[in-house]
N, C-alpha and C. Protein backbone atom coordinates (compact mmCIF):
# COMPACT_ATOMS: atom_id res chain seq x y z
N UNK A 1 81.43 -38.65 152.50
CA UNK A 1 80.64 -38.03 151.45
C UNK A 1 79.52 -37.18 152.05
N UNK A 2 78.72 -37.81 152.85
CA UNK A 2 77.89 -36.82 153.40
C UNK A 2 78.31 -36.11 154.37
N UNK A 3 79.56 -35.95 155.00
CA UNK A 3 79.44 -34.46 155.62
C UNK A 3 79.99 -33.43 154.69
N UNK A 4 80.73 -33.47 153.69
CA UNK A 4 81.04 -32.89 152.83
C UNK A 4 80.01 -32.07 152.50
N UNK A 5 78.63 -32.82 151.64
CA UNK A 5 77.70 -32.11 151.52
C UNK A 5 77.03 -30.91 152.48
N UNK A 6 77.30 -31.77 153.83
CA UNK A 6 76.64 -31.08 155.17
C UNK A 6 77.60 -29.44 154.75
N UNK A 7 78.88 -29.47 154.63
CA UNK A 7 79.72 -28.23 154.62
C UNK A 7 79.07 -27.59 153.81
N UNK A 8 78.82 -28.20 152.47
CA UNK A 8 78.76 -27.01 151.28
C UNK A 8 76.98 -26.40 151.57
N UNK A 9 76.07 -27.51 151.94
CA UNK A 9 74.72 -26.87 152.65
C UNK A 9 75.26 -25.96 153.77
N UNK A 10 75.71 -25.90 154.55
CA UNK A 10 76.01 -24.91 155.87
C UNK A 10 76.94 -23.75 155.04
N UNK A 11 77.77 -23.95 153.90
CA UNK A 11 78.47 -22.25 153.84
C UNK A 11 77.13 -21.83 152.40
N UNK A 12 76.54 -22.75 151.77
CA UNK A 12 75.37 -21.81 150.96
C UNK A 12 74.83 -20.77 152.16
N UNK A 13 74.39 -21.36 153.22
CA UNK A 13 73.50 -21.08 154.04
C UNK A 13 74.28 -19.19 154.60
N UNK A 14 74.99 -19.70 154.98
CA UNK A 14 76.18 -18.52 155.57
C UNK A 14 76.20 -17.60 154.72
N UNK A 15 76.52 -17.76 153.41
CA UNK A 15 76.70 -17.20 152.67
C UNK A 15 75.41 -15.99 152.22
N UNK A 16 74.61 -16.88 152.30
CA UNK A 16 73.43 -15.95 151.81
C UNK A 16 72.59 -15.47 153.61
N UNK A 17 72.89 -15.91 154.49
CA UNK A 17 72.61 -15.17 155.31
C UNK A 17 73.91 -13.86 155.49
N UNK A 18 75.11 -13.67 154.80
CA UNK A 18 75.96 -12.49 154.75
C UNK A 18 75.67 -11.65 153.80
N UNK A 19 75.08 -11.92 153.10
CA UNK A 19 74.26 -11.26 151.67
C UNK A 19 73.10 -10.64 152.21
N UNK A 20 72.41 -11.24 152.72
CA UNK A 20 71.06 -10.76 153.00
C UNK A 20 71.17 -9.64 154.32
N UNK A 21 72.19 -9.87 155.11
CA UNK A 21 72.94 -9.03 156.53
C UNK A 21 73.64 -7.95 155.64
N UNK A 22 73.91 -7.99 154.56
CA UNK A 22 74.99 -6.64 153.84
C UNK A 22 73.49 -5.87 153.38
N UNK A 23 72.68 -6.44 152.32
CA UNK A 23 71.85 -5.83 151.77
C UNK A 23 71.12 -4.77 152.79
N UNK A 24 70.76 -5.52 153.76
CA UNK A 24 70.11 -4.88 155.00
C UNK A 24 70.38 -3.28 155.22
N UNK A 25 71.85 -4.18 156.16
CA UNK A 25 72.92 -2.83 156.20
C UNK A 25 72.74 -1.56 155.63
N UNK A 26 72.88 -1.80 154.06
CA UNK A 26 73.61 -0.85 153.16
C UNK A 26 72.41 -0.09 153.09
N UNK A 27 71.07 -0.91 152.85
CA UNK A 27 69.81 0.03 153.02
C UNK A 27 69.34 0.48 153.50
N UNK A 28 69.80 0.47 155.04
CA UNK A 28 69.30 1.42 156.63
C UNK A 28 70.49 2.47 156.48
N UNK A 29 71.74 2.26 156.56
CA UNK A 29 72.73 3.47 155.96
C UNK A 29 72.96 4.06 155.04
N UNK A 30 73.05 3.80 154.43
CA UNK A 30 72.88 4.70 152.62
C UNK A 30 71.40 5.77 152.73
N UNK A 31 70.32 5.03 153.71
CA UNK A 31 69.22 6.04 153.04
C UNK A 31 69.17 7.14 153.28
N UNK A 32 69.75 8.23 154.15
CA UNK A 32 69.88 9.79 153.84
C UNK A 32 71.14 10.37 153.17
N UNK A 33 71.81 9.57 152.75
CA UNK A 33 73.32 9.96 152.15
C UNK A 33 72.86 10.20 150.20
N UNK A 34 72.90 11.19 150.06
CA UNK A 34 72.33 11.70 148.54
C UNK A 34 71.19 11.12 148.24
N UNK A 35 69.98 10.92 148.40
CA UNK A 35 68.72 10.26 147.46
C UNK A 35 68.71 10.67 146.36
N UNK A 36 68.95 9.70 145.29
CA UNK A 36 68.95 10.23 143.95
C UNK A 36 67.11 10.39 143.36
N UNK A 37 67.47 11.36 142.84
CA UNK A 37 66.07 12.28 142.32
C UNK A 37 65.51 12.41 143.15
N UNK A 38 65.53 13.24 144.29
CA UNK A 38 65.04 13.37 145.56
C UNK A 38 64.48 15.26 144.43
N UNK A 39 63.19 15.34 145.13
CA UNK A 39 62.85 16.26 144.15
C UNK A 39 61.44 17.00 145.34
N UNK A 40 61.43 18.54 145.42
CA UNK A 40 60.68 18.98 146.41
C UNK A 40 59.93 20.06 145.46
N UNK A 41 58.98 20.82 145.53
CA UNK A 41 58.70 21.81 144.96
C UNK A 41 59.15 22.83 144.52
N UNK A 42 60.45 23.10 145.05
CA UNK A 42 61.29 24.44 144.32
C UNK A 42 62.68 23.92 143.90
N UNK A 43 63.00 22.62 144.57
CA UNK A 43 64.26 22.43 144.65
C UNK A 43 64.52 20.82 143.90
N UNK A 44 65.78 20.50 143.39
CA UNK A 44 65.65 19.25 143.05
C UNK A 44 67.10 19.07 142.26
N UNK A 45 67.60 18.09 142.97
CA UNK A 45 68.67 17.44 142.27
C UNK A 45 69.28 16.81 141.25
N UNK A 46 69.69 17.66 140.03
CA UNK A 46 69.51 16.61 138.97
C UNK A 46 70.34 15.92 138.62
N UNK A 47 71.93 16.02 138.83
CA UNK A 47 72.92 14.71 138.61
C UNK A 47 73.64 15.11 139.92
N UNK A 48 74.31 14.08 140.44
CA UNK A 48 75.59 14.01 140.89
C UNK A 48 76.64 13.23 140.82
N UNK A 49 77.83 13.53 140.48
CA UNK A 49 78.91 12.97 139.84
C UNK A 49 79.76 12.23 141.42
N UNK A 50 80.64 11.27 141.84
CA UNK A 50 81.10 11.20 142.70
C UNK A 50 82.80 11.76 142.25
N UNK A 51 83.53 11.93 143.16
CA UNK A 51 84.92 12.46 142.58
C UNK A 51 85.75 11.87 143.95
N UNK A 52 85.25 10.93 144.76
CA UNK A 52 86.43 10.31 145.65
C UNK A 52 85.38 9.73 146.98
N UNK A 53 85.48 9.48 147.41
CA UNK A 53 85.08 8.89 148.56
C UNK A 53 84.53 10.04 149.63
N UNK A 54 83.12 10.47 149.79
CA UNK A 54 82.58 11.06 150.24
C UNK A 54 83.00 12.54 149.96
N UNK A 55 83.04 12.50 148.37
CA UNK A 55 83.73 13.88 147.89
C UNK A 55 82.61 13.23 146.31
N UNK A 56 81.85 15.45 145.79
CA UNK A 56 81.63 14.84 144.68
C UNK A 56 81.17 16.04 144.20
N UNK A 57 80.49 16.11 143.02
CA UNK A 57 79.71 17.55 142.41
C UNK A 57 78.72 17.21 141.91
N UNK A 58 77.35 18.13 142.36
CA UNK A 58 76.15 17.88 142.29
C UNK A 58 75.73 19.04 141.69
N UNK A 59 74.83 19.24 140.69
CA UNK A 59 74.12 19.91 139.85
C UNK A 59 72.34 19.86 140.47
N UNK A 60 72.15 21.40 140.68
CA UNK A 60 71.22 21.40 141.60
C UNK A 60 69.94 22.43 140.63
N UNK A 61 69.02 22.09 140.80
CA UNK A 61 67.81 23.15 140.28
C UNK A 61 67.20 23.71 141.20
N UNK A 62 67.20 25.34 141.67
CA UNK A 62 66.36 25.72 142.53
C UNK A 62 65.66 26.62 141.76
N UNK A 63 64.12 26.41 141.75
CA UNK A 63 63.05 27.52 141.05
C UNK A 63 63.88 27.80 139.09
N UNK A 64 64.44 28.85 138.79
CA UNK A 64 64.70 28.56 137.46
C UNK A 64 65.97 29.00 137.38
N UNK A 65 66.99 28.72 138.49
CA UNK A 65 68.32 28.83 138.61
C UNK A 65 69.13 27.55 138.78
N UNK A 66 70.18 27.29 138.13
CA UNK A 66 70.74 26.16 138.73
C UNK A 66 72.22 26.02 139.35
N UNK A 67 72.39 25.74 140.04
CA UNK A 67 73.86 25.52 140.90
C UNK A 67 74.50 24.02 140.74
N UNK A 68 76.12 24.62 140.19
CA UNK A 68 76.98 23.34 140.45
C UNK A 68 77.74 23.52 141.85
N UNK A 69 77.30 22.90 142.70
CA UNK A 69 77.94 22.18 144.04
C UNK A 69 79.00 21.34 144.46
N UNK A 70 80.07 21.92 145.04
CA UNK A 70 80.94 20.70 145.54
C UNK A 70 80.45 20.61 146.81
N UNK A 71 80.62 18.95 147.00
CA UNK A 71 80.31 18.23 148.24
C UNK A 71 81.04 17.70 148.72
N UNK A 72 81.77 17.70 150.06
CA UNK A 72 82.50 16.96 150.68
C UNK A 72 82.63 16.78 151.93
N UNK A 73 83.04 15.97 152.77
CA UNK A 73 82.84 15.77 153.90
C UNK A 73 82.75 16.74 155.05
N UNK A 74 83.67 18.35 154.64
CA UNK A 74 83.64 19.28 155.40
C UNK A 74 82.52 20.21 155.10
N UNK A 75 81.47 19.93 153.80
CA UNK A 75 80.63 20.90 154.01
C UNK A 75 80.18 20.98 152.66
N UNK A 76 79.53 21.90 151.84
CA UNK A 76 79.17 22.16 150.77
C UNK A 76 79.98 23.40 150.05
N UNK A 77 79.62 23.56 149.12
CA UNK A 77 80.51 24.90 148.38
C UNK A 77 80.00 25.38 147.03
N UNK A 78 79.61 26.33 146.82
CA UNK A 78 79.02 27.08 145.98
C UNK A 78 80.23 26.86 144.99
N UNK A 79 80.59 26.53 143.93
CA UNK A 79 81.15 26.66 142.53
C UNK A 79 80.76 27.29 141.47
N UNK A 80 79.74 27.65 141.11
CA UNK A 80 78.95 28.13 140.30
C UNK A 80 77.47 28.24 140.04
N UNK A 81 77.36 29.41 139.57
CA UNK A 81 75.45 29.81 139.67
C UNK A 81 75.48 29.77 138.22
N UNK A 82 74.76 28.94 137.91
CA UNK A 82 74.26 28.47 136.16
C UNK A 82 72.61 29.33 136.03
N UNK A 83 72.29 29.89 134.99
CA UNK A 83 71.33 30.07 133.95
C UNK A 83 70.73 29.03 133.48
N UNK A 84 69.51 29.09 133.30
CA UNK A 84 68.79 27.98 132.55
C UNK A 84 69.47 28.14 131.05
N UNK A 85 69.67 29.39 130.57
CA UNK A 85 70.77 29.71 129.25
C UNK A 85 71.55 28.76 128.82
N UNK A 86 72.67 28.76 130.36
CA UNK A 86 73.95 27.83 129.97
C UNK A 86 73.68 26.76 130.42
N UNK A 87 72.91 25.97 130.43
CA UNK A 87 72.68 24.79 130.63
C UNK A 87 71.71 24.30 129.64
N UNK A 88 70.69 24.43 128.95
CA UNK A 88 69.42 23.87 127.67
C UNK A 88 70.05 24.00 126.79
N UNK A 89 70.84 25.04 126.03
CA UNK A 89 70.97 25.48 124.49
C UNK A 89 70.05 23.91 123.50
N UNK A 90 68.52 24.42 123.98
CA UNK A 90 67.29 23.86 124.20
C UNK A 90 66.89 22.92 124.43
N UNK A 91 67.53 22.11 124.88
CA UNK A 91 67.48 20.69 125.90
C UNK A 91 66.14 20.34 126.61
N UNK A 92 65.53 19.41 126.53
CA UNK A 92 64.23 20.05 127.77
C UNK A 92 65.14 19.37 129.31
N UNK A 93 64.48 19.54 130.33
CA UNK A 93 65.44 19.10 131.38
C UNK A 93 65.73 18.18 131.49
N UNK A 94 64.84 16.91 130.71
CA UNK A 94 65.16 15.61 131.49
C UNK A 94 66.57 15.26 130.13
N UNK A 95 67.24 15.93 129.68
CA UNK A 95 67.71 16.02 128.48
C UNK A 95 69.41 16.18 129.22
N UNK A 96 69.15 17.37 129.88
CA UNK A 96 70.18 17.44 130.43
C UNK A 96 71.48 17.11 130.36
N UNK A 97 73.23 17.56 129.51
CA UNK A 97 74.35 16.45 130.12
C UNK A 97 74.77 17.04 131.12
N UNK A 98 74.73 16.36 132.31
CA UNK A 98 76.20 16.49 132.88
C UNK A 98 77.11 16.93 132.59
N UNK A 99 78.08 16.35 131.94
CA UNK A 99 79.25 16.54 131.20
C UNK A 99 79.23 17.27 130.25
N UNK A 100 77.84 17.99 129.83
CA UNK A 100 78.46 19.18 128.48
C UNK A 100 78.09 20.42 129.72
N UNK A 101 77.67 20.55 130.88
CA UNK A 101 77.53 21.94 131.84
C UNK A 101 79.41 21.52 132.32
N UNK A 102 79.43 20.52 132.53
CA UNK A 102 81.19 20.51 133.00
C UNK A 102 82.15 21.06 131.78
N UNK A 103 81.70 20.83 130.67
CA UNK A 103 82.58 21.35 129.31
C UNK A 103 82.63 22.88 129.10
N UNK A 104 81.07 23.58 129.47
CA UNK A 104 81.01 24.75 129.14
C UNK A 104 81.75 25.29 129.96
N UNK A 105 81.10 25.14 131.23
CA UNK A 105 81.72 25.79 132.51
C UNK A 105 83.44 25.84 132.38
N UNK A 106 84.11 24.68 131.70
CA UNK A 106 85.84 24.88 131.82
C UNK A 106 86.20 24.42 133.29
N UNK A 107 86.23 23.16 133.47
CA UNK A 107 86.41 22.35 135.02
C UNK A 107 87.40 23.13 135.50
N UNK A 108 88.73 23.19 134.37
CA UNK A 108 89.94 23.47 134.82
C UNK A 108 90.27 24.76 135.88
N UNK A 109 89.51 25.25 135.37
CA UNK A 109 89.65 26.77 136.02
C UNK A 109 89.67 26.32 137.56
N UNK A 110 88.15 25.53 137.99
CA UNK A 110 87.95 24.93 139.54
C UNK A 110 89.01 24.09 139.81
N UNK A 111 89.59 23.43 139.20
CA UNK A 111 90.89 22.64 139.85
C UNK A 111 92.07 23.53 139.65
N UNK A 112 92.49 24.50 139.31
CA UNK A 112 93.77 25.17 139.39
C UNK A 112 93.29 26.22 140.34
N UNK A 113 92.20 26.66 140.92
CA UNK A 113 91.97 27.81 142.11
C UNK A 113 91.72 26.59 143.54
N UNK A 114 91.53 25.59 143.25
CA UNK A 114 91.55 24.32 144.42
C UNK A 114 93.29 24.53 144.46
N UNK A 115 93.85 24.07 143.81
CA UNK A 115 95.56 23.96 144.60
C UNK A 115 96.03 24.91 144.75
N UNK A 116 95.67 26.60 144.25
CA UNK A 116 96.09 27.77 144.65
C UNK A 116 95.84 27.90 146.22
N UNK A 117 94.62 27.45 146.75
CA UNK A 117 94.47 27.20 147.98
C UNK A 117 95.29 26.46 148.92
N UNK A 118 95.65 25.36 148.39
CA UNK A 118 96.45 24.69 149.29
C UNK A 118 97.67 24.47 149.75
C-alpha cells in the first residue's frame, strides 16, 4: 500500500515538473514568432489568421493604409493594399472583421492565382 502511494506522489511530481519544463519552453520560443498586438508608432498588426503550420495571413496597418499579408516560411508576400474605405464601411478600428476584409476582398481569386503558379 505504501509504495503504491510513493508511485502516484513521484508521477504527480513528474508530471508537473513536465508541465512546468513545457510552459517554460514554449515561452522562451514562441516569444518573437508573431506577438500578437505588437503595435509601434506607424505600424501595427491587427489580426492574423493561421492557414497551416507556419503558414498564415496577417492584416497589417501602416500610417492610414492597410495590407493583407501572406506569411510563410519562405518569406512574406504582398496580397493586397487595402484603403481605410474597404475595410471601416464605418467601423472604428478596434471594430474591425477579419473575415468581412476576407469577404470583400473575394479570397478565391488568391487561391486560384496560388495553383496557377504551381
Amino acid at each position: 500500500m505504501l509504495e503504491n502511494v510513493e508511485v502516484i506522489v513521484k508521477t504527480f511530481f513528474v508530471t508537473i515538473l513536465i508541465l512546468v519544463l513545457t510552459y517554460w519552453c514554449m515561452k522562451k520560443l514562441g516569444k518573437g514568432f508573431f506577438p500578437p498586438n505588437r503595435m509601434t508608432k506607424h505600424m501595427q498588426m491587427l489580426e492574423y489568421l493561421p492557414m497551416g503550420q507556419e503558414k498564415g495571413i496577417a492584416l497589417v496597418q501602416i500610417s492610414e493604409t492597410y495590407y493583407l499579408l501572406g506569411i510563410s516560411q519562405g518569406g512574406i508576400s504582398l496580397l493586397k493594399e487595402l484603403s481605410k474605405d474597404e475595410i471601416s464601411d464605418g467601423e472604428t478600428k478596434e471594430e474591425i472583421a477579419f473575415s468581412s476584409v476576407l469577404e470583400k476582398m473575394n479570397i478565391q481569386d488568391f487561391i486560384k492565382r496560388g495553383k496557377k503558379h504551381e
